[in-house]
N, C-alpha and C. Protein backbone atom coordinates (compact mmCIF):
# COMPACT_ATOMS: atom_id res chain seq x y z
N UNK A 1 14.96 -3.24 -9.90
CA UNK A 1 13.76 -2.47 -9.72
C UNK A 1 13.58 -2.16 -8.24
N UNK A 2 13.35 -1.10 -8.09
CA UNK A 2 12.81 -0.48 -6.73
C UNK A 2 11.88 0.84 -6.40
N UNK A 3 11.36 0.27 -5.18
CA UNK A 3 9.84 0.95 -5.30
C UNK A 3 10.51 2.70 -4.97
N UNK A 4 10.50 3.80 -5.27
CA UNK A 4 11.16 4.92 -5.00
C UNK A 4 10.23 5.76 -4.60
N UNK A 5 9.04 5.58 -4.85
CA UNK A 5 7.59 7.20 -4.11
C UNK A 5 7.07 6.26 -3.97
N UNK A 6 5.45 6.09 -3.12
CA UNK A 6 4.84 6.37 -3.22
C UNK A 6 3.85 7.29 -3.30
N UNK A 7 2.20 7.14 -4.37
CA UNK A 7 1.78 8.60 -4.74
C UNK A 7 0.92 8.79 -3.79
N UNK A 8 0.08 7.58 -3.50
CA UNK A 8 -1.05 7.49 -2.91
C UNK A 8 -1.36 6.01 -2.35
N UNK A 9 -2.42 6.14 -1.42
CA UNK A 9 -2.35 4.80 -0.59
C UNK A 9 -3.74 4.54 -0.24
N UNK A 10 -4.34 3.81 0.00
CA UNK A 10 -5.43 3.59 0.41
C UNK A 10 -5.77 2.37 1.39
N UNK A 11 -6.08 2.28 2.67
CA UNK A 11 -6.14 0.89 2.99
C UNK A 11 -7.97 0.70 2.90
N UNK A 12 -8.18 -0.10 1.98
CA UNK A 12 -9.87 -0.76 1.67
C UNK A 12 -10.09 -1.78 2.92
N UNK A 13 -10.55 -1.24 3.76
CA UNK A 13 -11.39 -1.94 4.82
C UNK A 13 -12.22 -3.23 4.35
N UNK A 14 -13.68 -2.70 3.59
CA UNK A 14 -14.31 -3.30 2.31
C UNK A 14 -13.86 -4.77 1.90
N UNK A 15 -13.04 -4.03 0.77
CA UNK A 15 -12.55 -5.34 0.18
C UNK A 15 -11.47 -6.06 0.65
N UNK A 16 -11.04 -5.58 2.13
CA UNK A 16 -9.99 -6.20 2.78
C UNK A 16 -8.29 -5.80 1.50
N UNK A 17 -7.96 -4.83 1.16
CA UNK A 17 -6.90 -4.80 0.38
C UNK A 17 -6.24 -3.22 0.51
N UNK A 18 -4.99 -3.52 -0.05
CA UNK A 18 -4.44 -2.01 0.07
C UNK A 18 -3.91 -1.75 -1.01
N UNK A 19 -4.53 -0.76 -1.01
CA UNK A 19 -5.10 0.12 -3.10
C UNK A 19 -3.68 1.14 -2.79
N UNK A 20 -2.83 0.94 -3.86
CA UNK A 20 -1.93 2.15 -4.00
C UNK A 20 -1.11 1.90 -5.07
N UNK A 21 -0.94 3.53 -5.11
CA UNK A 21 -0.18 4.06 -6.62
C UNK A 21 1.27 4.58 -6.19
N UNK A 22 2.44 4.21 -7.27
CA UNK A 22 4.23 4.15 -7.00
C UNK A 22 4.92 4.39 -7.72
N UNK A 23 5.66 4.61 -7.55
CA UNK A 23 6.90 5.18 -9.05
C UNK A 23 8.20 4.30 -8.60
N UNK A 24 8.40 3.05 -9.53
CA UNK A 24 9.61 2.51 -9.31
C UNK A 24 10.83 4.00 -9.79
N UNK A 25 12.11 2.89 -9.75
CA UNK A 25 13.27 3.80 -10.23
C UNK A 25 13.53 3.50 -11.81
N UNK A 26 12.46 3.00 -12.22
CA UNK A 26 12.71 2.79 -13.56
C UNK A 26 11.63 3.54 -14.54
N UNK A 27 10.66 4.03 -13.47
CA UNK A 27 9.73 4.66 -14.01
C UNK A 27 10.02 6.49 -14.51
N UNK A 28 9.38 6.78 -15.24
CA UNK A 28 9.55 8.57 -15.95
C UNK A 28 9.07 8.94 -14.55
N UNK A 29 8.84 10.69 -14.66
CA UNK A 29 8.29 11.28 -14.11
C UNK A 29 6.25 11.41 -14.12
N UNK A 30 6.08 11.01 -15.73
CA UNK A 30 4.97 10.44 -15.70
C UNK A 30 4.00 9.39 -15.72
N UNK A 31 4.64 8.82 -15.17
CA UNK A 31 4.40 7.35 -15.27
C UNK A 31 3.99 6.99 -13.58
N UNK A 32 3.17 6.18 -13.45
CA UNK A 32 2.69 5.21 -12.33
C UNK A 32 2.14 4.11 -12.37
N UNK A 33 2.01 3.16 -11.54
CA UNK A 33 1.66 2.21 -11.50
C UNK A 33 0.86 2.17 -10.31
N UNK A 34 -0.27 1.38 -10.80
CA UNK A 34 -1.10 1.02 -9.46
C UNK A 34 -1.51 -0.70 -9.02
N UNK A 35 -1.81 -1.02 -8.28
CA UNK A 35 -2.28 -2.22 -7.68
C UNK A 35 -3.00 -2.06 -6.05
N UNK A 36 -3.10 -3.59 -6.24
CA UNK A 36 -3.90 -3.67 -4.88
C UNK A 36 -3.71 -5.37 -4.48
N UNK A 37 -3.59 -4.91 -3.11
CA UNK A 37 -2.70 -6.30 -2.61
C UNK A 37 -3.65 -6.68 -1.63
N UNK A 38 -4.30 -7.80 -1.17
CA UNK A 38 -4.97 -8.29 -0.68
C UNK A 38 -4.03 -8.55 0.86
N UNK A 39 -4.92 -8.07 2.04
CA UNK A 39 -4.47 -8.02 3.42
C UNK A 39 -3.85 -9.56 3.77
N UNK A 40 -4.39 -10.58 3.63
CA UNK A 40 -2.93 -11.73 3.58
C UNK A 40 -2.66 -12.18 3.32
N UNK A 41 -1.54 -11.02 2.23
CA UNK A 41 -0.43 -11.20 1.42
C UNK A 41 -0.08 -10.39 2.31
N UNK A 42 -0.24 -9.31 2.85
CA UNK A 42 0.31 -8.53 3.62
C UNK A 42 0.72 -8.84 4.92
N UNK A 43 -0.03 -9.72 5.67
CA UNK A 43 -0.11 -10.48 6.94
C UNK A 43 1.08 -11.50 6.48
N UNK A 44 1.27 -12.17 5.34
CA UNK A 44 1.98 -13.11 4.93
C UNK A 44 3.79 -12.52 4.69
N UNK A 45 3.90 -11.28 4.99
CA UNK A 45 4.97 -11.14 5.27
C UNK A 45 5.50 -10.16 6.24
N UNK A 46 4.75 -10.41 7.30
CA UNK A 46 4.50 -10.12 8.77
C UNK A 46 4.09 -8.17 8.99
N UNK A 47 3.16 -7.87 8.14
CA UNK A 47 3.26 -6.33 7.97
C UNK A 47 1.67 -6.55 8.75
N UNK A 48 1.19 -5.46 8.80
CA UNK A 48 -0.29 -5.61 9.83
C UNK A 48 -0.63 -4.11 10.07
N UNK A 49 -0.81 -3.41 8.64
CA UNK A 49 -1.41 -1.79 8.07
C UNK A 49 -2.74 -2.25 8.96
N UNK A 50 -3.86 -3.17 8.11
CA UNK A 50 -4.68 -2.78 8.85
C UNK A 50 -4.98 -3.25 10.51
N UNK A 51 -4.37 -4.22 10.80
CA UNK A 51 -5.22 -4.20 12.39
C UNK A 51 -4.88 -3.23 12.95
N UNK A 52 -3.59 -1.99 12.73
CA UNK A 52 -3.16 -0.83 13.62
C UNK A 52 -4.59 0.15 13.26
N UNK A 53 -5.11 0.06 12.36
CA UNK A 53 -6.34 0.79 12.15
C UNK A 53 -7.64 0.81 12.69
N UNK A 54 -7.41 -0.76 12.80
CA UNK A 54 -8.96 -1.53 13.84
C UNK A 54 -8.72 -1.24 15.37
N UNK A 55 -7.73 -0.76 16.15
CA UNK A 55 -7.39 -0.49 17.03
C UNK A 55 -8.00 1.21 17.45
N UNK A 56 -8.04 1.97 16.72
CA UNK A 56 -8.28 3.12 16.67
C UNK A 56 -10.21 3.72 15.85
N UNK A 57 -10.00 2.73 14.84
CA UNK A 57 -11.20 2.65 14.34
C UNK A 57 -12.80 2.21 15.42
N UNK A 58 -12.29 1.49 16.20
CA UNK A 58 -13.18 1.26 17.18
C UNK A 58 -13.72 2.24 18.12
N UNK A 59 -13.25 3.59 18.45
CA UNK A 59 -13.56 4.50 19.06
C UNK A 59 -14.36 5.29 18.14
N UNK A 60 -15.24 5.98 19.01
CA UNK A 60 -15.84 6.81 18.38
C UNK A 60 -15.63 8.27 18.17
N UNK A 61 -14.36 8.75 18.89
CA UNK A 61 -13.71 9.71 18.24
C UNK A 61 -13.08 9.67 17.59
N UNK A 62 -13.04 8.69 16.83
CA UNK A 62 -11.64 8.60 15.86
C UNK A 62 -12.53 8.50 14.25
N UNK A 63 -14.26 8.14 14.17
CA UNK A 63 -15.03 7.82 13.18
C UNK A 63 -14.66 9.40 12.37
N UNK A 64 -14.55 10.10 12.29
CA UNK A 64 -14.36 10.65 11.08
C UNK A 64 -13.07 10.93 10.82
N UNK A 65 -12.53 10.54 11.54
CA UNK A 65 -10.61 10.34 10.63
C UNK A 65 -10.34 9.47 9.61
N UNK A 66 -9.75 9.92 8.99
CA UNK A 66 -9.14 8.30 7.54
C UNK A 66 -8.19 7.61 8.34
N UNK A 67 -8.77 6.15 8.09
CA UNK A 67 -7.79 5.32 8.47
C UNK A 67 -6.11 5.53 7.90
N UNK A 68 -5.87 6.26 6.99
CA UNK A 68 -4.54 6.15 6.01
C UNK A 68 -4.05 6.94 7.14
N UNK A 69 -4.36 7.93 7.89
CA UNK A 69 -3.69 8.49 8.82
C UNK A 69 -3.01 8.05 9.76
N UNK A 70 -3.24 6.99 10.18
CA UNK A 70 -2.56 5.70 10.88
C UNK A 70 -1.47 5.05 10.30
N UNK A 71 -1.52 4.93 9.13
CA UNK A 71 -0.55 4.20 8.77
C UNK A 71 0.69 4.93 8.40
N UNK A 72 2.09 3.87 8.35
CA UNK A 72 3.30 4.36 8.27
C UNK A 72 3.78 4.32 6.68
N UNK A 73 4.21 5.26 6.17
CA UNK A 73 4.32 5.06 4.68
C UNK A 73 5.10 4.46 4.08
N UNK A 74 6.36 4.73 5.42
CA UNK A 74 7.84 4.09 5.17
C UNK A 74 7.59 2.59 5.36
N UNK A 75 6.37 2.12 6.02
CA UNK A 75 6.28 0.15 6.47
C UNK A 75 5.72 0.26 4.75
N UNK A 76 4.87 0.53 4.37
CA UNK A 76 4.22 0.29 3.24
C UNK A 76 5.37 0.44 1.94
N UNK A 77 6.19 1.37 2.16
CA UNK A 77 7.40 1.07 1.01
C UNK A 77 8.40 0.02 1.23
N UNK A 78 8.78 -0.14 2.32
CA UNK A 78 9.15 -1.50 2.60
C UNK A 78 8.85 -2.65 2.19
N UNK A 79 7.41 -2.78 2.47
CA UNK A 79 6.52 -3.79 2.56
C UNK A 79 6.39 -4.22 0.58
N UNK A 80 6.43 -3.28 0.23
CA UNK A 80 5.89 -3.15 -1.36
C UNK A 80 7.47 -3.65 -2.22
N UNK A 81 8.78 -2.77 -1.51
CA UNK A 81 9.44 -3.56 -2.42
C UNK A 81 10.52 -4.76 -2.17
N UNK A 82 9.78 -5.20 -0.95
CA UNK A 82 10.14 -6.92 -0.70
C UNK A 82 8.73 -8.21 -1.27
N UNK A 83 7.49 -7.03 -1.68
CA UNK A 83 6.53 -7.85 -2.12
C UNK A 83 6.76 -8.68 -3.53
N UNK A 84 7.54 -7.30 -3.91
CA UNK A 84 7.47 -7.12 -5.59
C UNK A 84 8.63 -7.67 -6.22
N UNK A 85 9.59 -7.48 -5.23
CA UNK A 85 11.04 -8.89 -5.32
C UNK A 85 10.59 -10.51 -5.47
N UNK A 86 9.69 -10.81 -4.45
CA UNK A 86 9.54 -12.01 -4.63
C UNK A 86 8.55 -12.12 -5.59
N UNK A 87 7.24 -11.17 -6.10
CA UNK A 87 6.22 -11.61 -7.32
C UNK A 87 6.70 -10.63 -8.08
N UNK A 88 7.92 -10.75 -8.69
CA UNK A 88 7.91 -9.61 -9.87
C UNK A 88 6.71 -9.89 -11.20
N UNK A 89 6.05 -10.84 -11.35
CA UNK A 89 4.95 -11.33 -11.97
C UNK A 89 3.56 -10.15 -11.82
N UNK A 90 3.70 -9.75 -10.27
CA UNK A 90 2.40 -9.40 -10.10
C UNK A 90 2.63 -7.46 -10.08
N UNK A 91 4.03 -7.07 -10.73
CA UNK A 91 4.24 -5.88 -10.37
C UNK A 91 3.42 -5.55 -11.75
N UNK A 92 2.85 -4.03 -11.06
CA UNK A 92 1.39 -3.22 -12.86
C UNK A 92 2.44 -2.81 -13.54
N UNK A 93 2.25 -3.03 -14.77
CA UNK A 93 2.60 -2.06 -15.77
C UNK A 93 2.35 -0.51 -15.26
N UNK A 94 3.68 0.34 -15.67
CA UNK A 94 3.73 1.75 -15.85
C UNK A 94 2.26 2.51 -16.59
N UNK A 95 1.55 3.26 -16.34
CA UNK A 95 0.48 4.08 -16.81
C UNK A 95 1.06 5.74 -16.89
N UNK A 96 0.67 5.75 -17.76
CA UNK A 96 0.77 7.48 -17.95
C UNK A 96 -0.40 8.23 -17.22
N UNK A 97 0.12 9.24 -16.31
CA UNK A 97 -0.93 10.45 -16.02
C UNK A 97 -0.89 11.94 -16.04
């Protein structure tokens, strides 16, 4: 199994987690999966999406930008399918959309 797109990404400030939707290589064309991974689990395998955000987020020209704009998509596919190697437990079921 391997993570091959991601669709969409979200880093949740909030709930401290990063909300996103993926298409393994085992998945159709309609098919996705979503989850959300709590920031350290993410810290826990040395990745750090959000503090590059808190860095920029602190200015006040930067308040109406999305934080997702900051981030690298290629660390986050990385990040997702060395997560999902070691918890293949915690990978979502495929959803149709």
């Amino acid at each position: 199994m391997e993570i091959i797109e991601i669709i969409t990404f979200h880093i949740n400030r909030l709930e401290e987690v990063l909300e996103v939707s993926f298409r393994t290589n085992s998945d159709s064309e309609e098919e996705c999966r979503e989850g959300k991974i709590p920031f350290i689990e993410i810290d826990d395998f040395g990745y750090d999406f959000h503090a590059e955000i808190d860095e920029f987020s602190s200015s006040d020209e930067y308040d109406d930008i999305d934080d997702d704009l900051f981030v690298n998509e290629n660390e986050i596919l990385s990040f997702l399918n060395e997560y999902y190697v070691l918890f293949m437990d915690k990978l979502p079921k495929p959803e149709l959309f």
